[in-house]
PDB file of N, CA and C in Angstrom:
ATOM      1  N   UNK A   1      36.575   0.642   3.319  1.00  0.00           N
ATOM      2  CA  UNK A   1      35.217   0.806   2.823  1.00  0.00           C
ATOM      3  C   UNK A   1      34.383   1.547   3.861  1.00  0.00           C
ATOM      4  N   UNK A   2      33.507   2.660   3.237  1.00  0.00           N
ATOM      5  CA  UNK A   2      33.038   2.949   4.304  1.00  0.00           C
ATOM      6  C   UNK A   2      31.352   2.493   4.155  1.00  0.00           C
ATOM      7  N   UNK A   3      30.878   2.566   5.387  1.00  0.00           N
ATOM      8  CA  UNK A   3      29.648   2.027   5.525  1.00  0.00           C
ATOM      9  C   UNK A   3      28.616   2.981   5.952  1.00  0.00           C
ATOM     10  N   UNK A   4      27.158   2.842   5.140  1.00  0.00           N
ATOM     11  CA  UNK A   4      26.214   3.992   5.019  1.00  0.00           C
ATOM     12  C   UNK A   4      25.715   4.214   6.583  1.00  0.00           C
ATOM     13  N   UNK A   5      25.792   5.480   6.888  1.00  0.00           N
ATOM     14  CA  UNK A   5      25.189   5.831   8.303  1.00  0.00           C
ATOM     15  C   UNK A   5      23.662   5.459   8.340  1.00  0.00           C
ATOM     16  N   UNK A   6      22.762   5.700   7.460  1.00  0.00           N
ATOM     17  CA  UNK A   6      21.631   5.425   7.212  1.00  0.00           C
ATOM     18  C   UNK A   6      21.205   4.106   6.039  1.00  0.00           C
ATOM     19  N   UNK A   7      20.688   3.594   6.499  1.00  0.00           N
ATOM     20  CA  UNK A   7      19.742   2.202   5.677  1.00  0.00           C
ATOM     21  C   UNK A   7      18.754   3.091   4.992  1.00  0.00           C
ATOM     22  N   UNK A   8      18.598   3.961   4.259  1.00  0.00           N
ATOM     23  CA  UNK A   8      17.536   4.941   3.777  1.00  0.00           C
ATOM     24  C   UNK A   8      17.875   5.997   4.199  1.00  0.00           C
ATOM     25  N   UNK A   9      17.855   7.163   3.739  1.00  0.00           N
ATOM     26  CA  UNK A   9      18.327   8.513   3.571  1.00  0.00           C
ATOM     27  C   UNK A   9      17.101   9.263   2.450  1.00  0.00           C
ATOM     28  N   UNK A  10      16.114   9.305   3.313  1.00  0.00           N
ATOM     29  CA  UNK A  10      14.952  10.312   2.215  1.00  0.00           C
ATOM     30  C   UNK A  10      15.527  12.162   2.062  1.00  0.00           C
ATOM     31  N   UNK A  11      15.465  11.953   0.766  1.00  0.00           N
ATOM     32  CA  UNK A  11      15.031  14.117   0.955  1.00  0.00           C
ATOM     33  C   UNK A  11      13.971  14.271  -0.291  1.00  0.00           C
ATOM     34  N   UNK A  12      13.372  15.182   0.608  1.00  0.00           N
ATOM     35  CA  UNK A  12      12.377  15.558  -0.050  1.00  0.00           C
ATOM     36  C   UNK A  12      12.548  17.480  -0.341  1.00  0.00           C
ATOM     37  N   UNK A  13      12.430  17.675  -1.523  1.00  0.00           N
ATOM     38  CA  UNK A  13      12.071  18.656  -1.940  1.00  0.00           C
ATOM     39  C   UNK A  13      10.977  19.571  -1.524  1.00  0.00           C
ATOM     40  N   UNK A  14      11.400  20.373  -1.122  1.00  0.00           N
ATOM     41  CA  UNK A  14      10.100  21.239  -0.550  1.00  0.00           C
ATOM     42  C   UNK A  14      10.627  22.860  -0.951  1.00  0.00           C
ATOM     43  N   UNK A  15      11.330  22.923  -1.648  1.00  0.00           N
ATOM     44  CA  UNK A  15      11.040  24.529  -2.260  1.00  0.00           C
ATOM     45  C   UNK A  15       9.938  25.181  -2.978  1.00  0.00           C
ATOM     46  N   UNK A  16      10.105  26.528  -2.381  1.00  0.00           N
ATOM     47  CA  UNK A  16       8.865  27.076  -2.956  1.00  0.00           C
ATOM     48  C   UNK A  16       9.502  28.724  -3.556  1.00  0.00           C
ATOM     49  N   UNK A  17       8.807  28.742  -5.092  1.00  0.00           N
ATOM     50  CA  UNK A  17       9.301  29.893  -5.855  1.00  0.00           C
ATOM     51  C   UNK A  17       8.037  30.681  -6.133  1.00  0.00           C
ATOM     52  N   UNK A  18       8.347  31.645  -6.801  1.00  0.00           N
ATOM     53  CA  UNK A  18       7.269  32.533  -6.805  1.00  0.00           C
ATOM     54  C   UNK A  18       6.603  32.194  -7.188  1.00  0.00           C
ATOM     55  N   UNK A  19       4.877  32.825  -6.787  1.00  0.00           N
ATOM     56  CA  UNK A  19       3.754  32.638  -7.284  1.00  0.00           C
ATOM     57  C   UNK A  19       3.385  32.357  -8.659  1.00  0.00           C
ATOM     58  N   UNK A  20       3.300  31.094  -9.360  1.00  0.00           N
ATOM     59  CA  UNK A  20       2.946  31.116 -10.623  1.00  0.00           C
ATOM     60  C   UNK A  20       3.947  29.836 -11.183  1.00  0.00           C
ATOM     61  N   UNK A  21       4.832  30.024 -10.458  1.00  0.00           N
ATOM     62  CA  UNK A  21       6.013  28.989 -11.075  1.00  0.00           C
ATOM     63  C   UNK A  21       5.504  27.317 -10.228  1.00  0.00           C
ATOM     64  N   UNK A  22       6.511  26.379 -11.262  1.00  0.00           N
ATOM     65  CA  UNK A  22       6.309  25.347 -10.495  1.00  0.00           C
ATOM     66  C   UNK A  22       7.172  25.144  -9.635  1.00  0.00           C
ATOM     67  N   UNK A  23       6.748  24.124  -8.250  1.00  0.00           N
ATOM     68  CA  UNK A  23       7.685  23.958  -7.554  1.00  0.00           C
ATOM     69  C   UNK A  23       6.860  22.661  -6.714  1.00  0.00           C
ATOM     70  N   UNK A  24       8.056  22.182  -5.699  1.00  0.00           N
ATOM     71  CA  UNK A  24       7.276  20.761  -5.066  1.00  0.00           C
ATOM     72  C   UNK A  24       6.644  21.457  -4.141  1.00  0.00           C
ATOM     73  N   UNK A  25       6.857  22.353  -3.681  1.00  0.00           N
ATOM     74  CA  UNK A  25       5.686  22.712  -2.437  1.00  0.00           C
ATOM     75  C   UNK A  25       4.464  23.378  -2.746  1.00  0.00           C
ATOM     76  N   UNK A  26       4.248  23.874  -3.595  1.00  0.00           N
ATOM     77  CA  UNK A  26       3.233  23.523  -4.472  1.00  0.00           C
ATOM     78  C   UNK A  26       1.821  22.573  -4.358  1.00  0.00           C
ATOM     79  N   UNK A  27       2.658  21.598  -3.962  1.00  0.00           N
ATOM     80  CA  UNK A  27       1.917  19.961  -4.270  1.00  0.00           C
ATOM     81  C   UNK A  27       1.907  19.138  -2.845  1.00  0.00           C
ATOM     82  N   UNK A  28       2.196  20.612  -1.816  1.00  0.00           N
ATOM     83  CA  UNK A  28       2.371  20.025  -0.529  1.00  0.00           C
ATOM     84  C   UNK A  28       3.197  19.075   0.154  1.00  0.00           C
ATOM     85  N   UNK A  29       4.284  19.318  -0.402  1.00  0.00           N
ATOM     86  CA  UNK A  29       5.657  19.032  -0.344  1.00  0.00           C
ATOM     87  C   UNK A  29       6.001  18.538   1.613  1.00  0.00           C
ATOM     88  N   UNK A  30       5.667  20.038   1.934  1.00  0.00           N
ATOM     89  CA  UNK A  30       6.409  19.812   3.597  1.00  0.00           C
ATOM     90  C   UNK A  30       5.218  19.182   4.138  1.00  0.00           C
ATOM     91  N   UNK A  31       3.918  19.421   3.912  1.00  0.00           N
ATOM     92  CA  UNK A  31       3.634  18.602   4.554  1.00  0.00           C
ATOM     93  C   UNK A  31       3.384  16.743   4.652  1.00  0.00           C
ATOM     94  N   UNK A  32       4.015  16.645   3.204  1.00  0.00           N
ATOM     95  CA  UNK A  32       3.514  15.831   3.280  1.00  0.00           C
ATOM     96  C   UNK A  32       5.136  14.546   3.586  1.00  0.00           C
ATOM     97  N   UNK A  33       6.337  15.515   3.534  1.00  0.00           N
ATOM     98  CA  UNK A  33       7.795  15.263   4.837  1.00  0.00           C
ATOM     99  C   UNK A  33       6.953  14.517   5.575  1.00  0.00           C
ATOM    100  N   UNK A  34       6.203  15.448   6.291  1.00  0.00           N
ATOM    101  CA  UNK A  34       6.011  15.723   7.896  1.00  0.00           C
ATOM    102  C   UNK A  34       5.184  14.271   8.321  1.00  0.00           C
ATOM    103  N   UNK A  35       4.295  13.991   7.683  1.00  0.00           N
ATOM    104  CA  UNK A  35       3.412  12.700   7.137  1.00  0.00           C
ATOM    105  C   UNK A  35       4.657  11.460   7.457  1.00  0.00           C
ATOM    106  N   UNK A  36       5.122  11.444   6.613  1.00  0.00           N
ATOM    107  CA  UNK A  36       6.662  10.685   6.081  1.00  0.00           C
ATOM    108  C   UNK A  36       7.072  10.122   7.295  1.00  0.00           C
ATOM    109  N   UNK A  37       7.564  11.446   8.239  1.00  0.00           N
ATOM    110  CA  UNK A  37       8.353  11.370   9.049  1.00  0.00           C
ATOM    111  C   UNK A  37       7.625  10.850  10.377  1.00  0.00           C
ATOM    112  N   UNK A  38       6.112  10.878  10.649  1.00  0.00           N
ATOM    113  CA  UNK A  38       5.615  10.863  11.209  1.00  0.00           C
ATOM    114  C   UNK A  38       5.270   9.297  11.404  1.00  0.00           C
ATOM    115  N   UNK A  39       5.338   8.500   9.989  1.00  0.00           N
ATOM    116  CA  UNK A  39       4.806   7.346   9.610  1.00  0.00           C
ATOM    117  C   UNK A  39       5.786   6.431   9.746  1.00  0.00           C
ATOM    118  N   UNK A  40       7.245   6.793  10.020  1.00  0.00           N
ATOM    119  CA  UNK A  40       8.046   6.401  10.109  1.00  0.00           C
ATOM    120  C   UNK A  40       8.380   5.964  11.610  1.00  0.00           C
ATOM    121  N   UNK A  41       8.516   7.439  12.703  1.00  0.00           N
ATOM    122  CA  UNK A  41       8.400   7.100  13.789  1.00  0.00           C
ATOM    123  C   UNK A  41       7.650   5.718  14.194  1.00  0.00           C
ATOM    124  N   UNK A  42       6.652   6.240  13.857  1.00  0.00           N
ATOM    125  CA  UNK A  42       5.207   5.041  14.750  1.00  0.00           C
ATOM    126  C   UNK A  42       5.733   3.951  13.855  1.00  0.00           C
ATOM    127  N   UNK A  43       6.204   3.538  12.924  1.00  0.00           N
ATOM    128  CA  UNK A  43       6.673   1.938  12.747  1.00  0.00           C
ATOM    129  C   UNK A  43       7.980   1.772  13.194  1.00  0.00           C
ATOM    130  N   UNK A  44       8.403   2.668  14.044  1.00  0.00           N
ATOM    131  CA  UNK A  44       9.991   2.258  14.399  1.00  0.00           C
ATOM    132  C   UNK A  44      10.818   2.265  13.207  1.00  0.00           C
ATOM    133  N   UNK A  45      10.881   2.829  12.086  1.00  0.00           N
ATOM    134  CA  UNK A  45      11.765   2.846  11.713  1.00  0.00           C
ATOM    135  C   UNK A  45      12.921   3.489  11.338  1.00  0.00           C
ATOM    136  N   UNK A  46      13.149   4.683  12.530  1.00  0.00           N
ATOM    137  CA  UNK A  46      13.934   5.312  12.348  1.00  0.00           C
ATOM    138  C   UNK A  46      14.754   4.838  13.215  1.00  0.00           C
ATOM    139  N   UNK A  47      14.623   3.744  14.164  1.00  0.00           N
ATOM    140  CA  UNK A  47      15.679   3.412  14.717  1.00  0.00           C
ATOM    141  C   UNK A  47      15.936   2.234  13.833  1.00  0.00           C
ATOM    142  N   UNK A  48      15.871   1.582  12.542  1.00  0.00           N
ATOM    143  CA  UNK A  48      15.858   0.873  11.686  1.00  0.00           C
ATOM    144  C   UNK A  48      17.120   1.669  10.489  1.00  0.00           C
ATOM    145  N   UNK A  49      17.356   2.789  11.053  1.00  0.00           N
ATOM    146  CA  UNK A  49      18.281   3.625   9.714  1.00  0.00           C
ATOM    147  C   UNK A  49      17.348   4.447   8.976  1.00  0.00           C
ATOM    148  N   UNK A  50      16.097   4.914   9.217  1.00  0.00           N
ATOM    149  CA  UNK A  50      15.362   5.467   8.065  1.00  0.00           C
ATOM    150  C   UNK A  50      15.312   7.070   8.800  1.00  0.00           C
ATOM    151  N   UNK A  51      15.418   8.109   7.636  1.00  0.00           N
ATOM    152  CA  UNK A  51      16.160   9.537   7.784  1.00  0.00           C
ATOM    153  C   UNK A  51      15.432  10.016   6.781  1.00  0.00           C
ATOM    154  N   UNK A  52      14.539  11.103   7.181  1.00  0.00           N
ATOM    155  CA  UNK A  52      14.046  11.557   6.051  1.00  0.00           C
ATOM    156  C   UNK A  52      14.684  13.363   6.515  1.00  0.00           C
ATOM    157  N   UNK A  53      14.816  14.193   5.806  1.00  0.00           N
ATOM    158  CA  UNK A  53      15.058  15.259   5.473  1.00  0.00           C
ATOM    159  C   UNK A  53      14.856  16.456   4.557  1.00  0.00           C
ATOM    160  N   UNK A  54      14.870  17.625   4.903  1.00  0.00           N
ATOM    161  CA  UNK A  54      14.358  18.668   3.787  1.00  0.00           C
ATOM    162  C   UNK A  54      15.396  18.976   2.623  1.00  0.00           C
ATOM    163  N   UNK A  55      14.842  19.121   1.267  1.00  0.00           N
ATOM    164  CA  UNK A  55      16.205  19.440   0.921  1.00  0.00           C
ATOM    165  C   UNK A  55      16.072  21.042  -0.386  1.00  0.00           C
ATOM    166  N   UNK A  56      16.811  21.529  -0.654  1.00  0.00           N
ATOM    167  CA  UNK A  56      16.583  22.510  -1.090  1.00  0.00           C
ATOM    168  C   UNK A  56      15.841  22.505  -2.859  1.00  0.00           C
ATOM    169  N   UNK A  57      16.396  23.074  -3.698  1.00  0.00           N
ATOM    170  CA  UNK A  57      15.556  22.606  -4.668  1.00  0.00           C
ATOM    171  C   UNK A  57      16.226  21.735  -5.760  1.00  0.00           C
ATOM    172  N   UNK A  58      15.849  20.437  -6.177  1.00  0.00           N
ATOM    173  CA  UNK A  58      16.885  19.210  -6.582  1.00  0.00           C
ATOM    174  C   UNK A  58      16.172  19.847  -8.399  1.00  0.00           C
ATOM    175  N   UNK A  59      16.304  20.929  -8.629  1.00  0.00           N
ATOM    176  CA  UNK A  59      16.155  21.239 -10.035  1.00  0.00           C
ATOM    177  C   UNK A  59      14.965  19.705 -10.944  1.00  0.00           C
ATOM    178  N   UNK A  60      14.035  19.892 -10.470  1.00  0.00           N
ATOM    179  CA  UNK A  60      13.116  18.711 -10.748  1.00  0.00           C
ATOM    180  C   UNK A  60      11.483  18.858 -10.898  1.00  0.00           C
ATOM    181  N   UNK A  61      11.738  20.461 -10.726  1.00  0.00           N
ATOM    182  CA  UNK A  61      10.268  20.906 -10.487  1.00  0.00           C
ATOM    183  C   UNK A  61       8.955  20.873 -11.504  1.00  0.00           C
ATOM    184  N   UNK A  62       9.418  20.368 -12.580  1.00  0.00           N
ATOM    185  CA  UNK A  62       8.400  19.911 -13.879  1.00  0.00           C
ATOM    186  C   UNK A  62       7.990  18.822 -13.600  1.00  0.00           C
ATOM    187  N   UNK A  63       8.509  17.545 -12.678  1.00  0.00           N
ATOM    188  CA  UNK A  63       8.164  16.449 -12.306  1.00  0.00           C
ATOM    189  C   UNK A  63       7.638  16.274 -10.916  1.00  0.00           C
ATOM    190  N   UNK A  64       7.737  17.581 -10.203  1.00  0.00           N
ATOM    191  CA  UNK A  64       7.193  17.695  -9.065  1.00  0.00           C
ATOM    192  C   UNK A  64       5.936  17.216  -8.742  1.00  0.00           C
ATOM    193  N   UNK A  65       6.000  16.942  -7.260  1.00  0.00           N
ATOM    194  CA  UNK A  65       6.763  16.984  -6.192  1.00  0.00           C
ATOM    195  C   UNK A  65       7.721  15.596  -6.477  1.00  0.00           C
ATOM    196  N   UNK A  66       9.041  16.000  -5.690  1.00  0.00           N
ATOM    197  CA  UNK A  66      10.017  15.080  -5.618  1.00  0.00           C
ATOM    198  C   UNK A  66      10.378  14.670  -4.687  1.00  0.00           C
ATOM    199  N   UNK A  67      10.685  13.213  -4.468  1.00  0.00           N
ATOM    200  CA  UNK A  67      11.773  12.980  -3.274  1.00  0.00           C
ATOM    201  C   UNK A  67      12.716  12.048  -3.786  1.00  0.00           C
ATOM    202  N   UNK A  68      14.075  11.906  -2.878  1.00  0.00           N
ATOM    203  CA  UNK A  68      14.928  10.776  -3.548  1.00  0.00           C
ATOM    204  C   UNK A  68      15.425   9.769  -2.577  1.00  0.00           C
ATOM    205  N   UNK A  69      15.321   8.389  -2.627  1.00  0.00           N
ATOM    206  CA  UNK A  69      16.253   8.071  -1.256  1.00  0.00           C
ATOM    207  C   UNK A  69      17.075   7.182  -1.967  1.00  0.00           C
ATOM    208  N   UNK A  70      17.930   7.545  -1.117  1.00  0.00           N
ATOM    209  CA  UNK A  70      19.353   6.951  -1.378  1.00  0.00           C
ATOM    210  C   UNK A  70      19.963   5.765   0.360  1.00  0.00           C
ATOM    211  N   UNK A  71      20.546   4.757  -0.528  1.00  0.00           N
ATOM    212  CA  UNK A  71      21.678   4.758  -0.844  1.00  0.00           C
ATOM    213  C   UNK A  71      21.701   4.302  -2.869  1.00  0.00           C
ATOM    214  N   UNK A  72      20.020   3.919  -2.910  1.00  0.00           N
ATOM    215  CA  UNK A  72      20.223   3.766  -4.224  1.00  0.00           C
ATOM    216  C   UNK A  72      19.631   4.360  -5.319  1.00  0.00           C
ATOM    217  N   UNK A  73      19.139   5.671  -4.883  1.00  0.00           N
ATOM    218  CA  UNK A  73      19.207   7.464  -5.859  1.00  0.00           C
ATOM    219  C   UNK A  73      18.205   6.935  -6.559  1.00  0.00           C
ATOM    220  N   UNK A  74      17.167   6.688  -5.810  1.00  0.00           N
ATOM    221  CA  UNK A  74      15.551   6.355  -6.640  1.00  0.00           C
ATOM    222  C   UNK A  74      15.148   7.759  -6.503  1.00  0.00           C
ATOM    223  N   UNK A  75      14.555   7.766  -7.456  1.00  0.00           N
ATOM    224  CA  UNK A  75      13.869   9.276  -7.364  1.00  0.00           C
ATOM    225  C   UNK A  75      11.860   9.048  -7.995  1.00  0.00           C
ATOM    226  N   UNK A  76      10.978   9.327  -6.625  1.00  0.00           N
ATOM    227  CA  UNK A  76       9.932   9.630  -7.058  1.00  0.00           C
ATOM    228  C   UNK A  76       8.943  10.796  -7.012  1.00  0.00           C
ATOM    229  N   UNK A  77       8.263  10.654  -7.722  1.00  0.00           N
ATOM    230  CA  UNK A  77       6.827  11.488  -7.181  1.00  0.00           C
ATOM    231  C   UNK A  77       6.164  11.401  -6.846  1.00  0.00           C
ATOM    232  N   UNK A  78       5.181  11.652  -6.053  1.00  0.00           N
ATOM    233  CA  UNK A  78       3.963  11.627  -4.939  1.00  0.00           C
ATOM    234  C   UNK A  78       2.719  12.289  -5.295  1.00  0.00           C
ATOM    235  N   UNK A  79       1.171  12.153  -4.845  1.00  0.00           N
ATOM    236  CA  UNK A  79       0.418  13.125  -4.638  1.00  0.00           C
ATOM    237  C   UNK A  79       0.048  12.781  -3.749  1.00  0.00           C
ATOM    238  N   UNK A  80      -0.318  12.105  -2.769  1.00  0.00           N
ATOM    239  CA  UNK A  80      -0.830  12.239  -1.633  1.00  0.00           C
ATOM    240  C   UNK A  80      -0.293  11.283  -0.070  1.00  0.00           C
ATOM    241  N   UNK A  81      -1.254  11.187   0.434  1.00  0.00           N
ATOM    242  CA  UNK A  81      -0.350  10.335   1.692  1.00  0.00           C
ATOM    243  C   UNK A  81      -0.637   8.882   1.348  1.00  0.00           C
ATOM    244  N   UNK A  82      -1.339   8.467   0.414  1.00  0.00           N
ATOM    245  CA  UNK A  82      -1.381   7.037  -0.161  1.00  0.00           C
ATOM    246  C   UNK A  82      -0.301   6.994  -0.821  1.00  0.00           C
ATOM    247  N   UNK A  83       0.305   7.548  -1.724  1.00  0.00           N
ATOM    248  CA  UNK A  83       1.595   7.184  -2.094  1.00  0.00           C
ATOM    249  C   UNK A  83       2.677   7.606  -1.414  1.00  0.00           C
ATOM    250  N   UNK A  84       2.721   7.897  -0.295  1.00  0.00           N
ATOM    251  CA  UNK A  84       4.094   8.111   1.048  1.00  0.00           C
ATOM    252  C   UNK A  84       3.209   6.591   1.537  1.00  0.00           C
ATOM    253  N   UNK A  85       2.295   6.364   1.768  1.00  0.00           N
ATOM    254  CA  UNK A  85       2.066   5.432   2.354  1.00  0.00           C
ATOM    255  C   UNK A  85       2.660   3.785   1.954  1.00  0.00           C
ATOM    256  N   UNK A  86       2.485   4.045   0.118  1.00  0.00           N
ATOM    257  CA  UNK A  86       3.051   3.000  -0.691  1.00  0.00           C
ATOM    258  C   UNK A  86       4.420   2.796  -0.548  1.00  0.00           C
ATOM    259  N   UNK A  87       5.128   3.708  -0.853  1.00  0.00           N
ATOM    260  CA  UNK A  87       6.463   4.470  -0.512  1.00  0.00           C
ATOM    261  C   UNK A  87       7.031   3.347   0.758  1.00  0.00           C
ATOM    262  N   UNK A  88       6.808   3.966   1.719  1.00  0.00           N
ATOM    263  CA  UNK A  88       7.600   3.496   2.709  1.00  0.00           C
ATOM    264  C   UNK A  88       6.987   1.950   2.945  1.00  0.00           C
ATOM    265  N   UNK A  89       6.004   1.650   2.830  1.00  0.00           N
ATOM    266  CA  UNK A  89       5.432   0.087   2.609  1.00  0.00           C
ATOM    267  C   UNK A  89       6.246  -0.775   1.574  1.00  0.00           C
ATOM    268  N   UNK A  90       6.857  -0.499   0.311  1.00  0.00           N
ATOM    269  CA  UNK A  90       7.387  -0.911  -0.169  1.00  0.00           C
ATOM    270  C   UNK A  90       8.822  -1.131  -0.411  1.00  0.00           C
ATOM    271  N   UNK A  91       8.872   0.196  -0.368  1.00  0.00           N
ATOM    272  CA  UNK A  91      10.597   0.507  -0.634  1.00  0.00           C
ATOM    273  C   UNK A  91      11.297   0.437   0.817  1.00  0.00           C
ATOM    274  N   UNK A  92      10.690   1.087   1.954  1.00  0.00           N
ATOM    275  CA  UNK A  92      11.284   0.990   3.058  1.00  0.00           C
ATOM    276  C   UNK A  92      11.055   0.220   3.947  1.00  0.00           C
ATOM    277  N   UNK A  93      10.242  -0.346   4.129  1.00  0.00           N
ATOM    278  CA  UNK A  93      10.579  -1.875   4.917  1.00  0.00           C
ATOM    279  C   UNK A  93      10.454  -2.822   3.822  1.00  0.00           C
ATOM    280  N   UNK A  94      10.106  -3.046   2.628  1.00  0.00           N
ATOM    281  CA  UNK A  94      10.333  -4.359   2.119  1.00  0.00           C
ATOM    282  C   UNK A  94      11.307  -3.956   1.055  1.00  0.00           C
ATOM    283  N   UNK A  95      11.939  -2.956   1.232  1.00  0.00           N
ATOM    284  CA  UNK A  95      12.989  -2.994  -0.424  1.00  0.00           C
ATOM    285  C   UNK A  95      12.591  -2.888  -1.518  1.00  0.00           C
ATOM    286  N   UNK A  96      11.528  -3.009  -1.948  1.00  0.00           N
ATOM    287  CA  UNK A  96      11.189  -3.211  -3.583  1.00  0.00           C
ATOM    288  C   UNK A  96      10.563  -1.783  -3.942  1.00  0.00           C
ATOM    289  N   UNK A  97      11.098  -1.528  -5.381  1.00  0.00           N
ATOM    290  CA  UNK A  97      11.125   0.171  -5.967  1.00  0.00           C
ATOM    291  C   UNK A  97       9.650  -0.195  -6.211  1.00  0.00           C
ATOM    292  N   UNK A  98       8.881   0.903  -6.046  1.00  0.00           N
ATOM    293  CA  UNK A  98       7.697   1.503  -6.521  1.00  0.00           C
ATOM    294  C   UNK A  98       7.785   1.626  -7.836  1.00  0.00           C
ATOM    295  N   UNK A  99       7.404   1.297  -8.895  1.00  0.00           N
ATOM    296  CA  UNK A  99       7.739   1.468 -10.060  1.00  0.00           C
ATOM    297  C   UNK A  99       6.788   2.990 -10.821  1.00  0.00           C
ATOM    298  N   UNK A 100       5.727   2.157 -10.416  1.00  0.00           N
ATOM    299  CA  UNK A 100       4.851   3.241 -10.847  1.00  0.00           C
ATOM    300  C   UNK A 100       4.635   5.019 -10.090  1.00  0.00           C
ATOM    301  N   UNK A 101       5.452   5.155  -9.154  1.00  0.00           N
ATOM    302  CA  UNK A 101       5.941   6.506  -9.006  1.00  0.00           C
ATOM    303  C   UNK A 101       7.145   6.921  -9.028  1.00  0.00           C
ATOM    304  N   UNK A 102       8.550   6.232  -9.535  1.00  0.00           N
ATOM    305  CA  UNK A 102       9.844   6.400 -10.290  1.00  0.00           C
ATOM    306  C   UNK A 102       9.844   7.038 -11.175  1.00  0.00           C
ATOM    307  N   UNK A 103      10.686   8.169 -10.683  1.00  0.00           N
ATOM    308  CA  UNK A 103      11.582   9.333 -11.829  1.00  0.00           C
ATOM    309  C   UNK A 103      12.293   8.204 -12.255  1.00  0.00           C
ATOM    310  N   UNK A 104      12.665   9.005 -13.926  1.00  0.00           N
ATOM    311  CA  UNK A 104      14.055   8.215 -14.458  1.00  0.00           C
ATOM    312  C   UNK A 104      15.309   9.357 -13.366  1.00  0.00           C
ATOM    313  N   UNK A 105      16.471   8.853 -13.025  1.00  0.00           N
ATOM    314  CA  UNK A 105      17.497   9.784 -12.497  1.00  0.00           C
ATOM    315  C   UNK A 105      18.133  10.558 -13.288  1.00  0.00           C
ATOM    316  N   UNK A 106      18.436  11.245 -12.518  1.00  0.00           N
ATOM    317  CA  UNK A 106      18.121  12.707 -12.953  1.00  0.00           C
ATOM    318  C   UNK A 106      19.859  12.805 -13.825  1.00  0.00           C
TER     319      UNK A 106
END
């Protein structure tokens, strides 16, 4: 059996297509990674297993912005740093899915 390198494995979508089209960066996608990743540090929890990462475009961009973490392929959406804030308050240190910003999977 093998065992997950990461306790949480975020990617976030941050592609960006031409002018006019939709896409997660768009909706401030990287920066709002960067937020993520930032919010993570300062609670220690990346030495906890938590990994957030860029990822290319997860074909999702009508539901944009996206992110997914896995090990158990939740997939949500965001608009601002209150919901990265909810996000990792909920799902990543206490486990429990955000309901109310859950994609169905894809």
């Amino acid at each position: 059996m093998i065992e997950n390198y990461y306790r949480y494995h975020i990617f976030f979508c941050t592609n960006q297509r031409d002018p006019g089209e939709k896409c997660c960066n768009n909706h401030a996608a990287a920066e709002l990674r960067d937020y993520l990743k930032k919010q993570t540090k300062a609670l220690n929890l990346i030495r906890q297993g938590v990994r957030a990462n860029t990822a290319g475009c997860m074909n999702r961009c009508k539901l944009g912005p996206v992110l997914v973490i896995y090990p158990e392929a939740v997939w949500y959406t965001y608009r601002d740093k209150n919901d990265i804030d909810e996000i990792i308050h909920e799902h990543l240190q206490n486990g429990r899915i955000v309901e109310r910003l859950r994609l169905p999977n894809a």
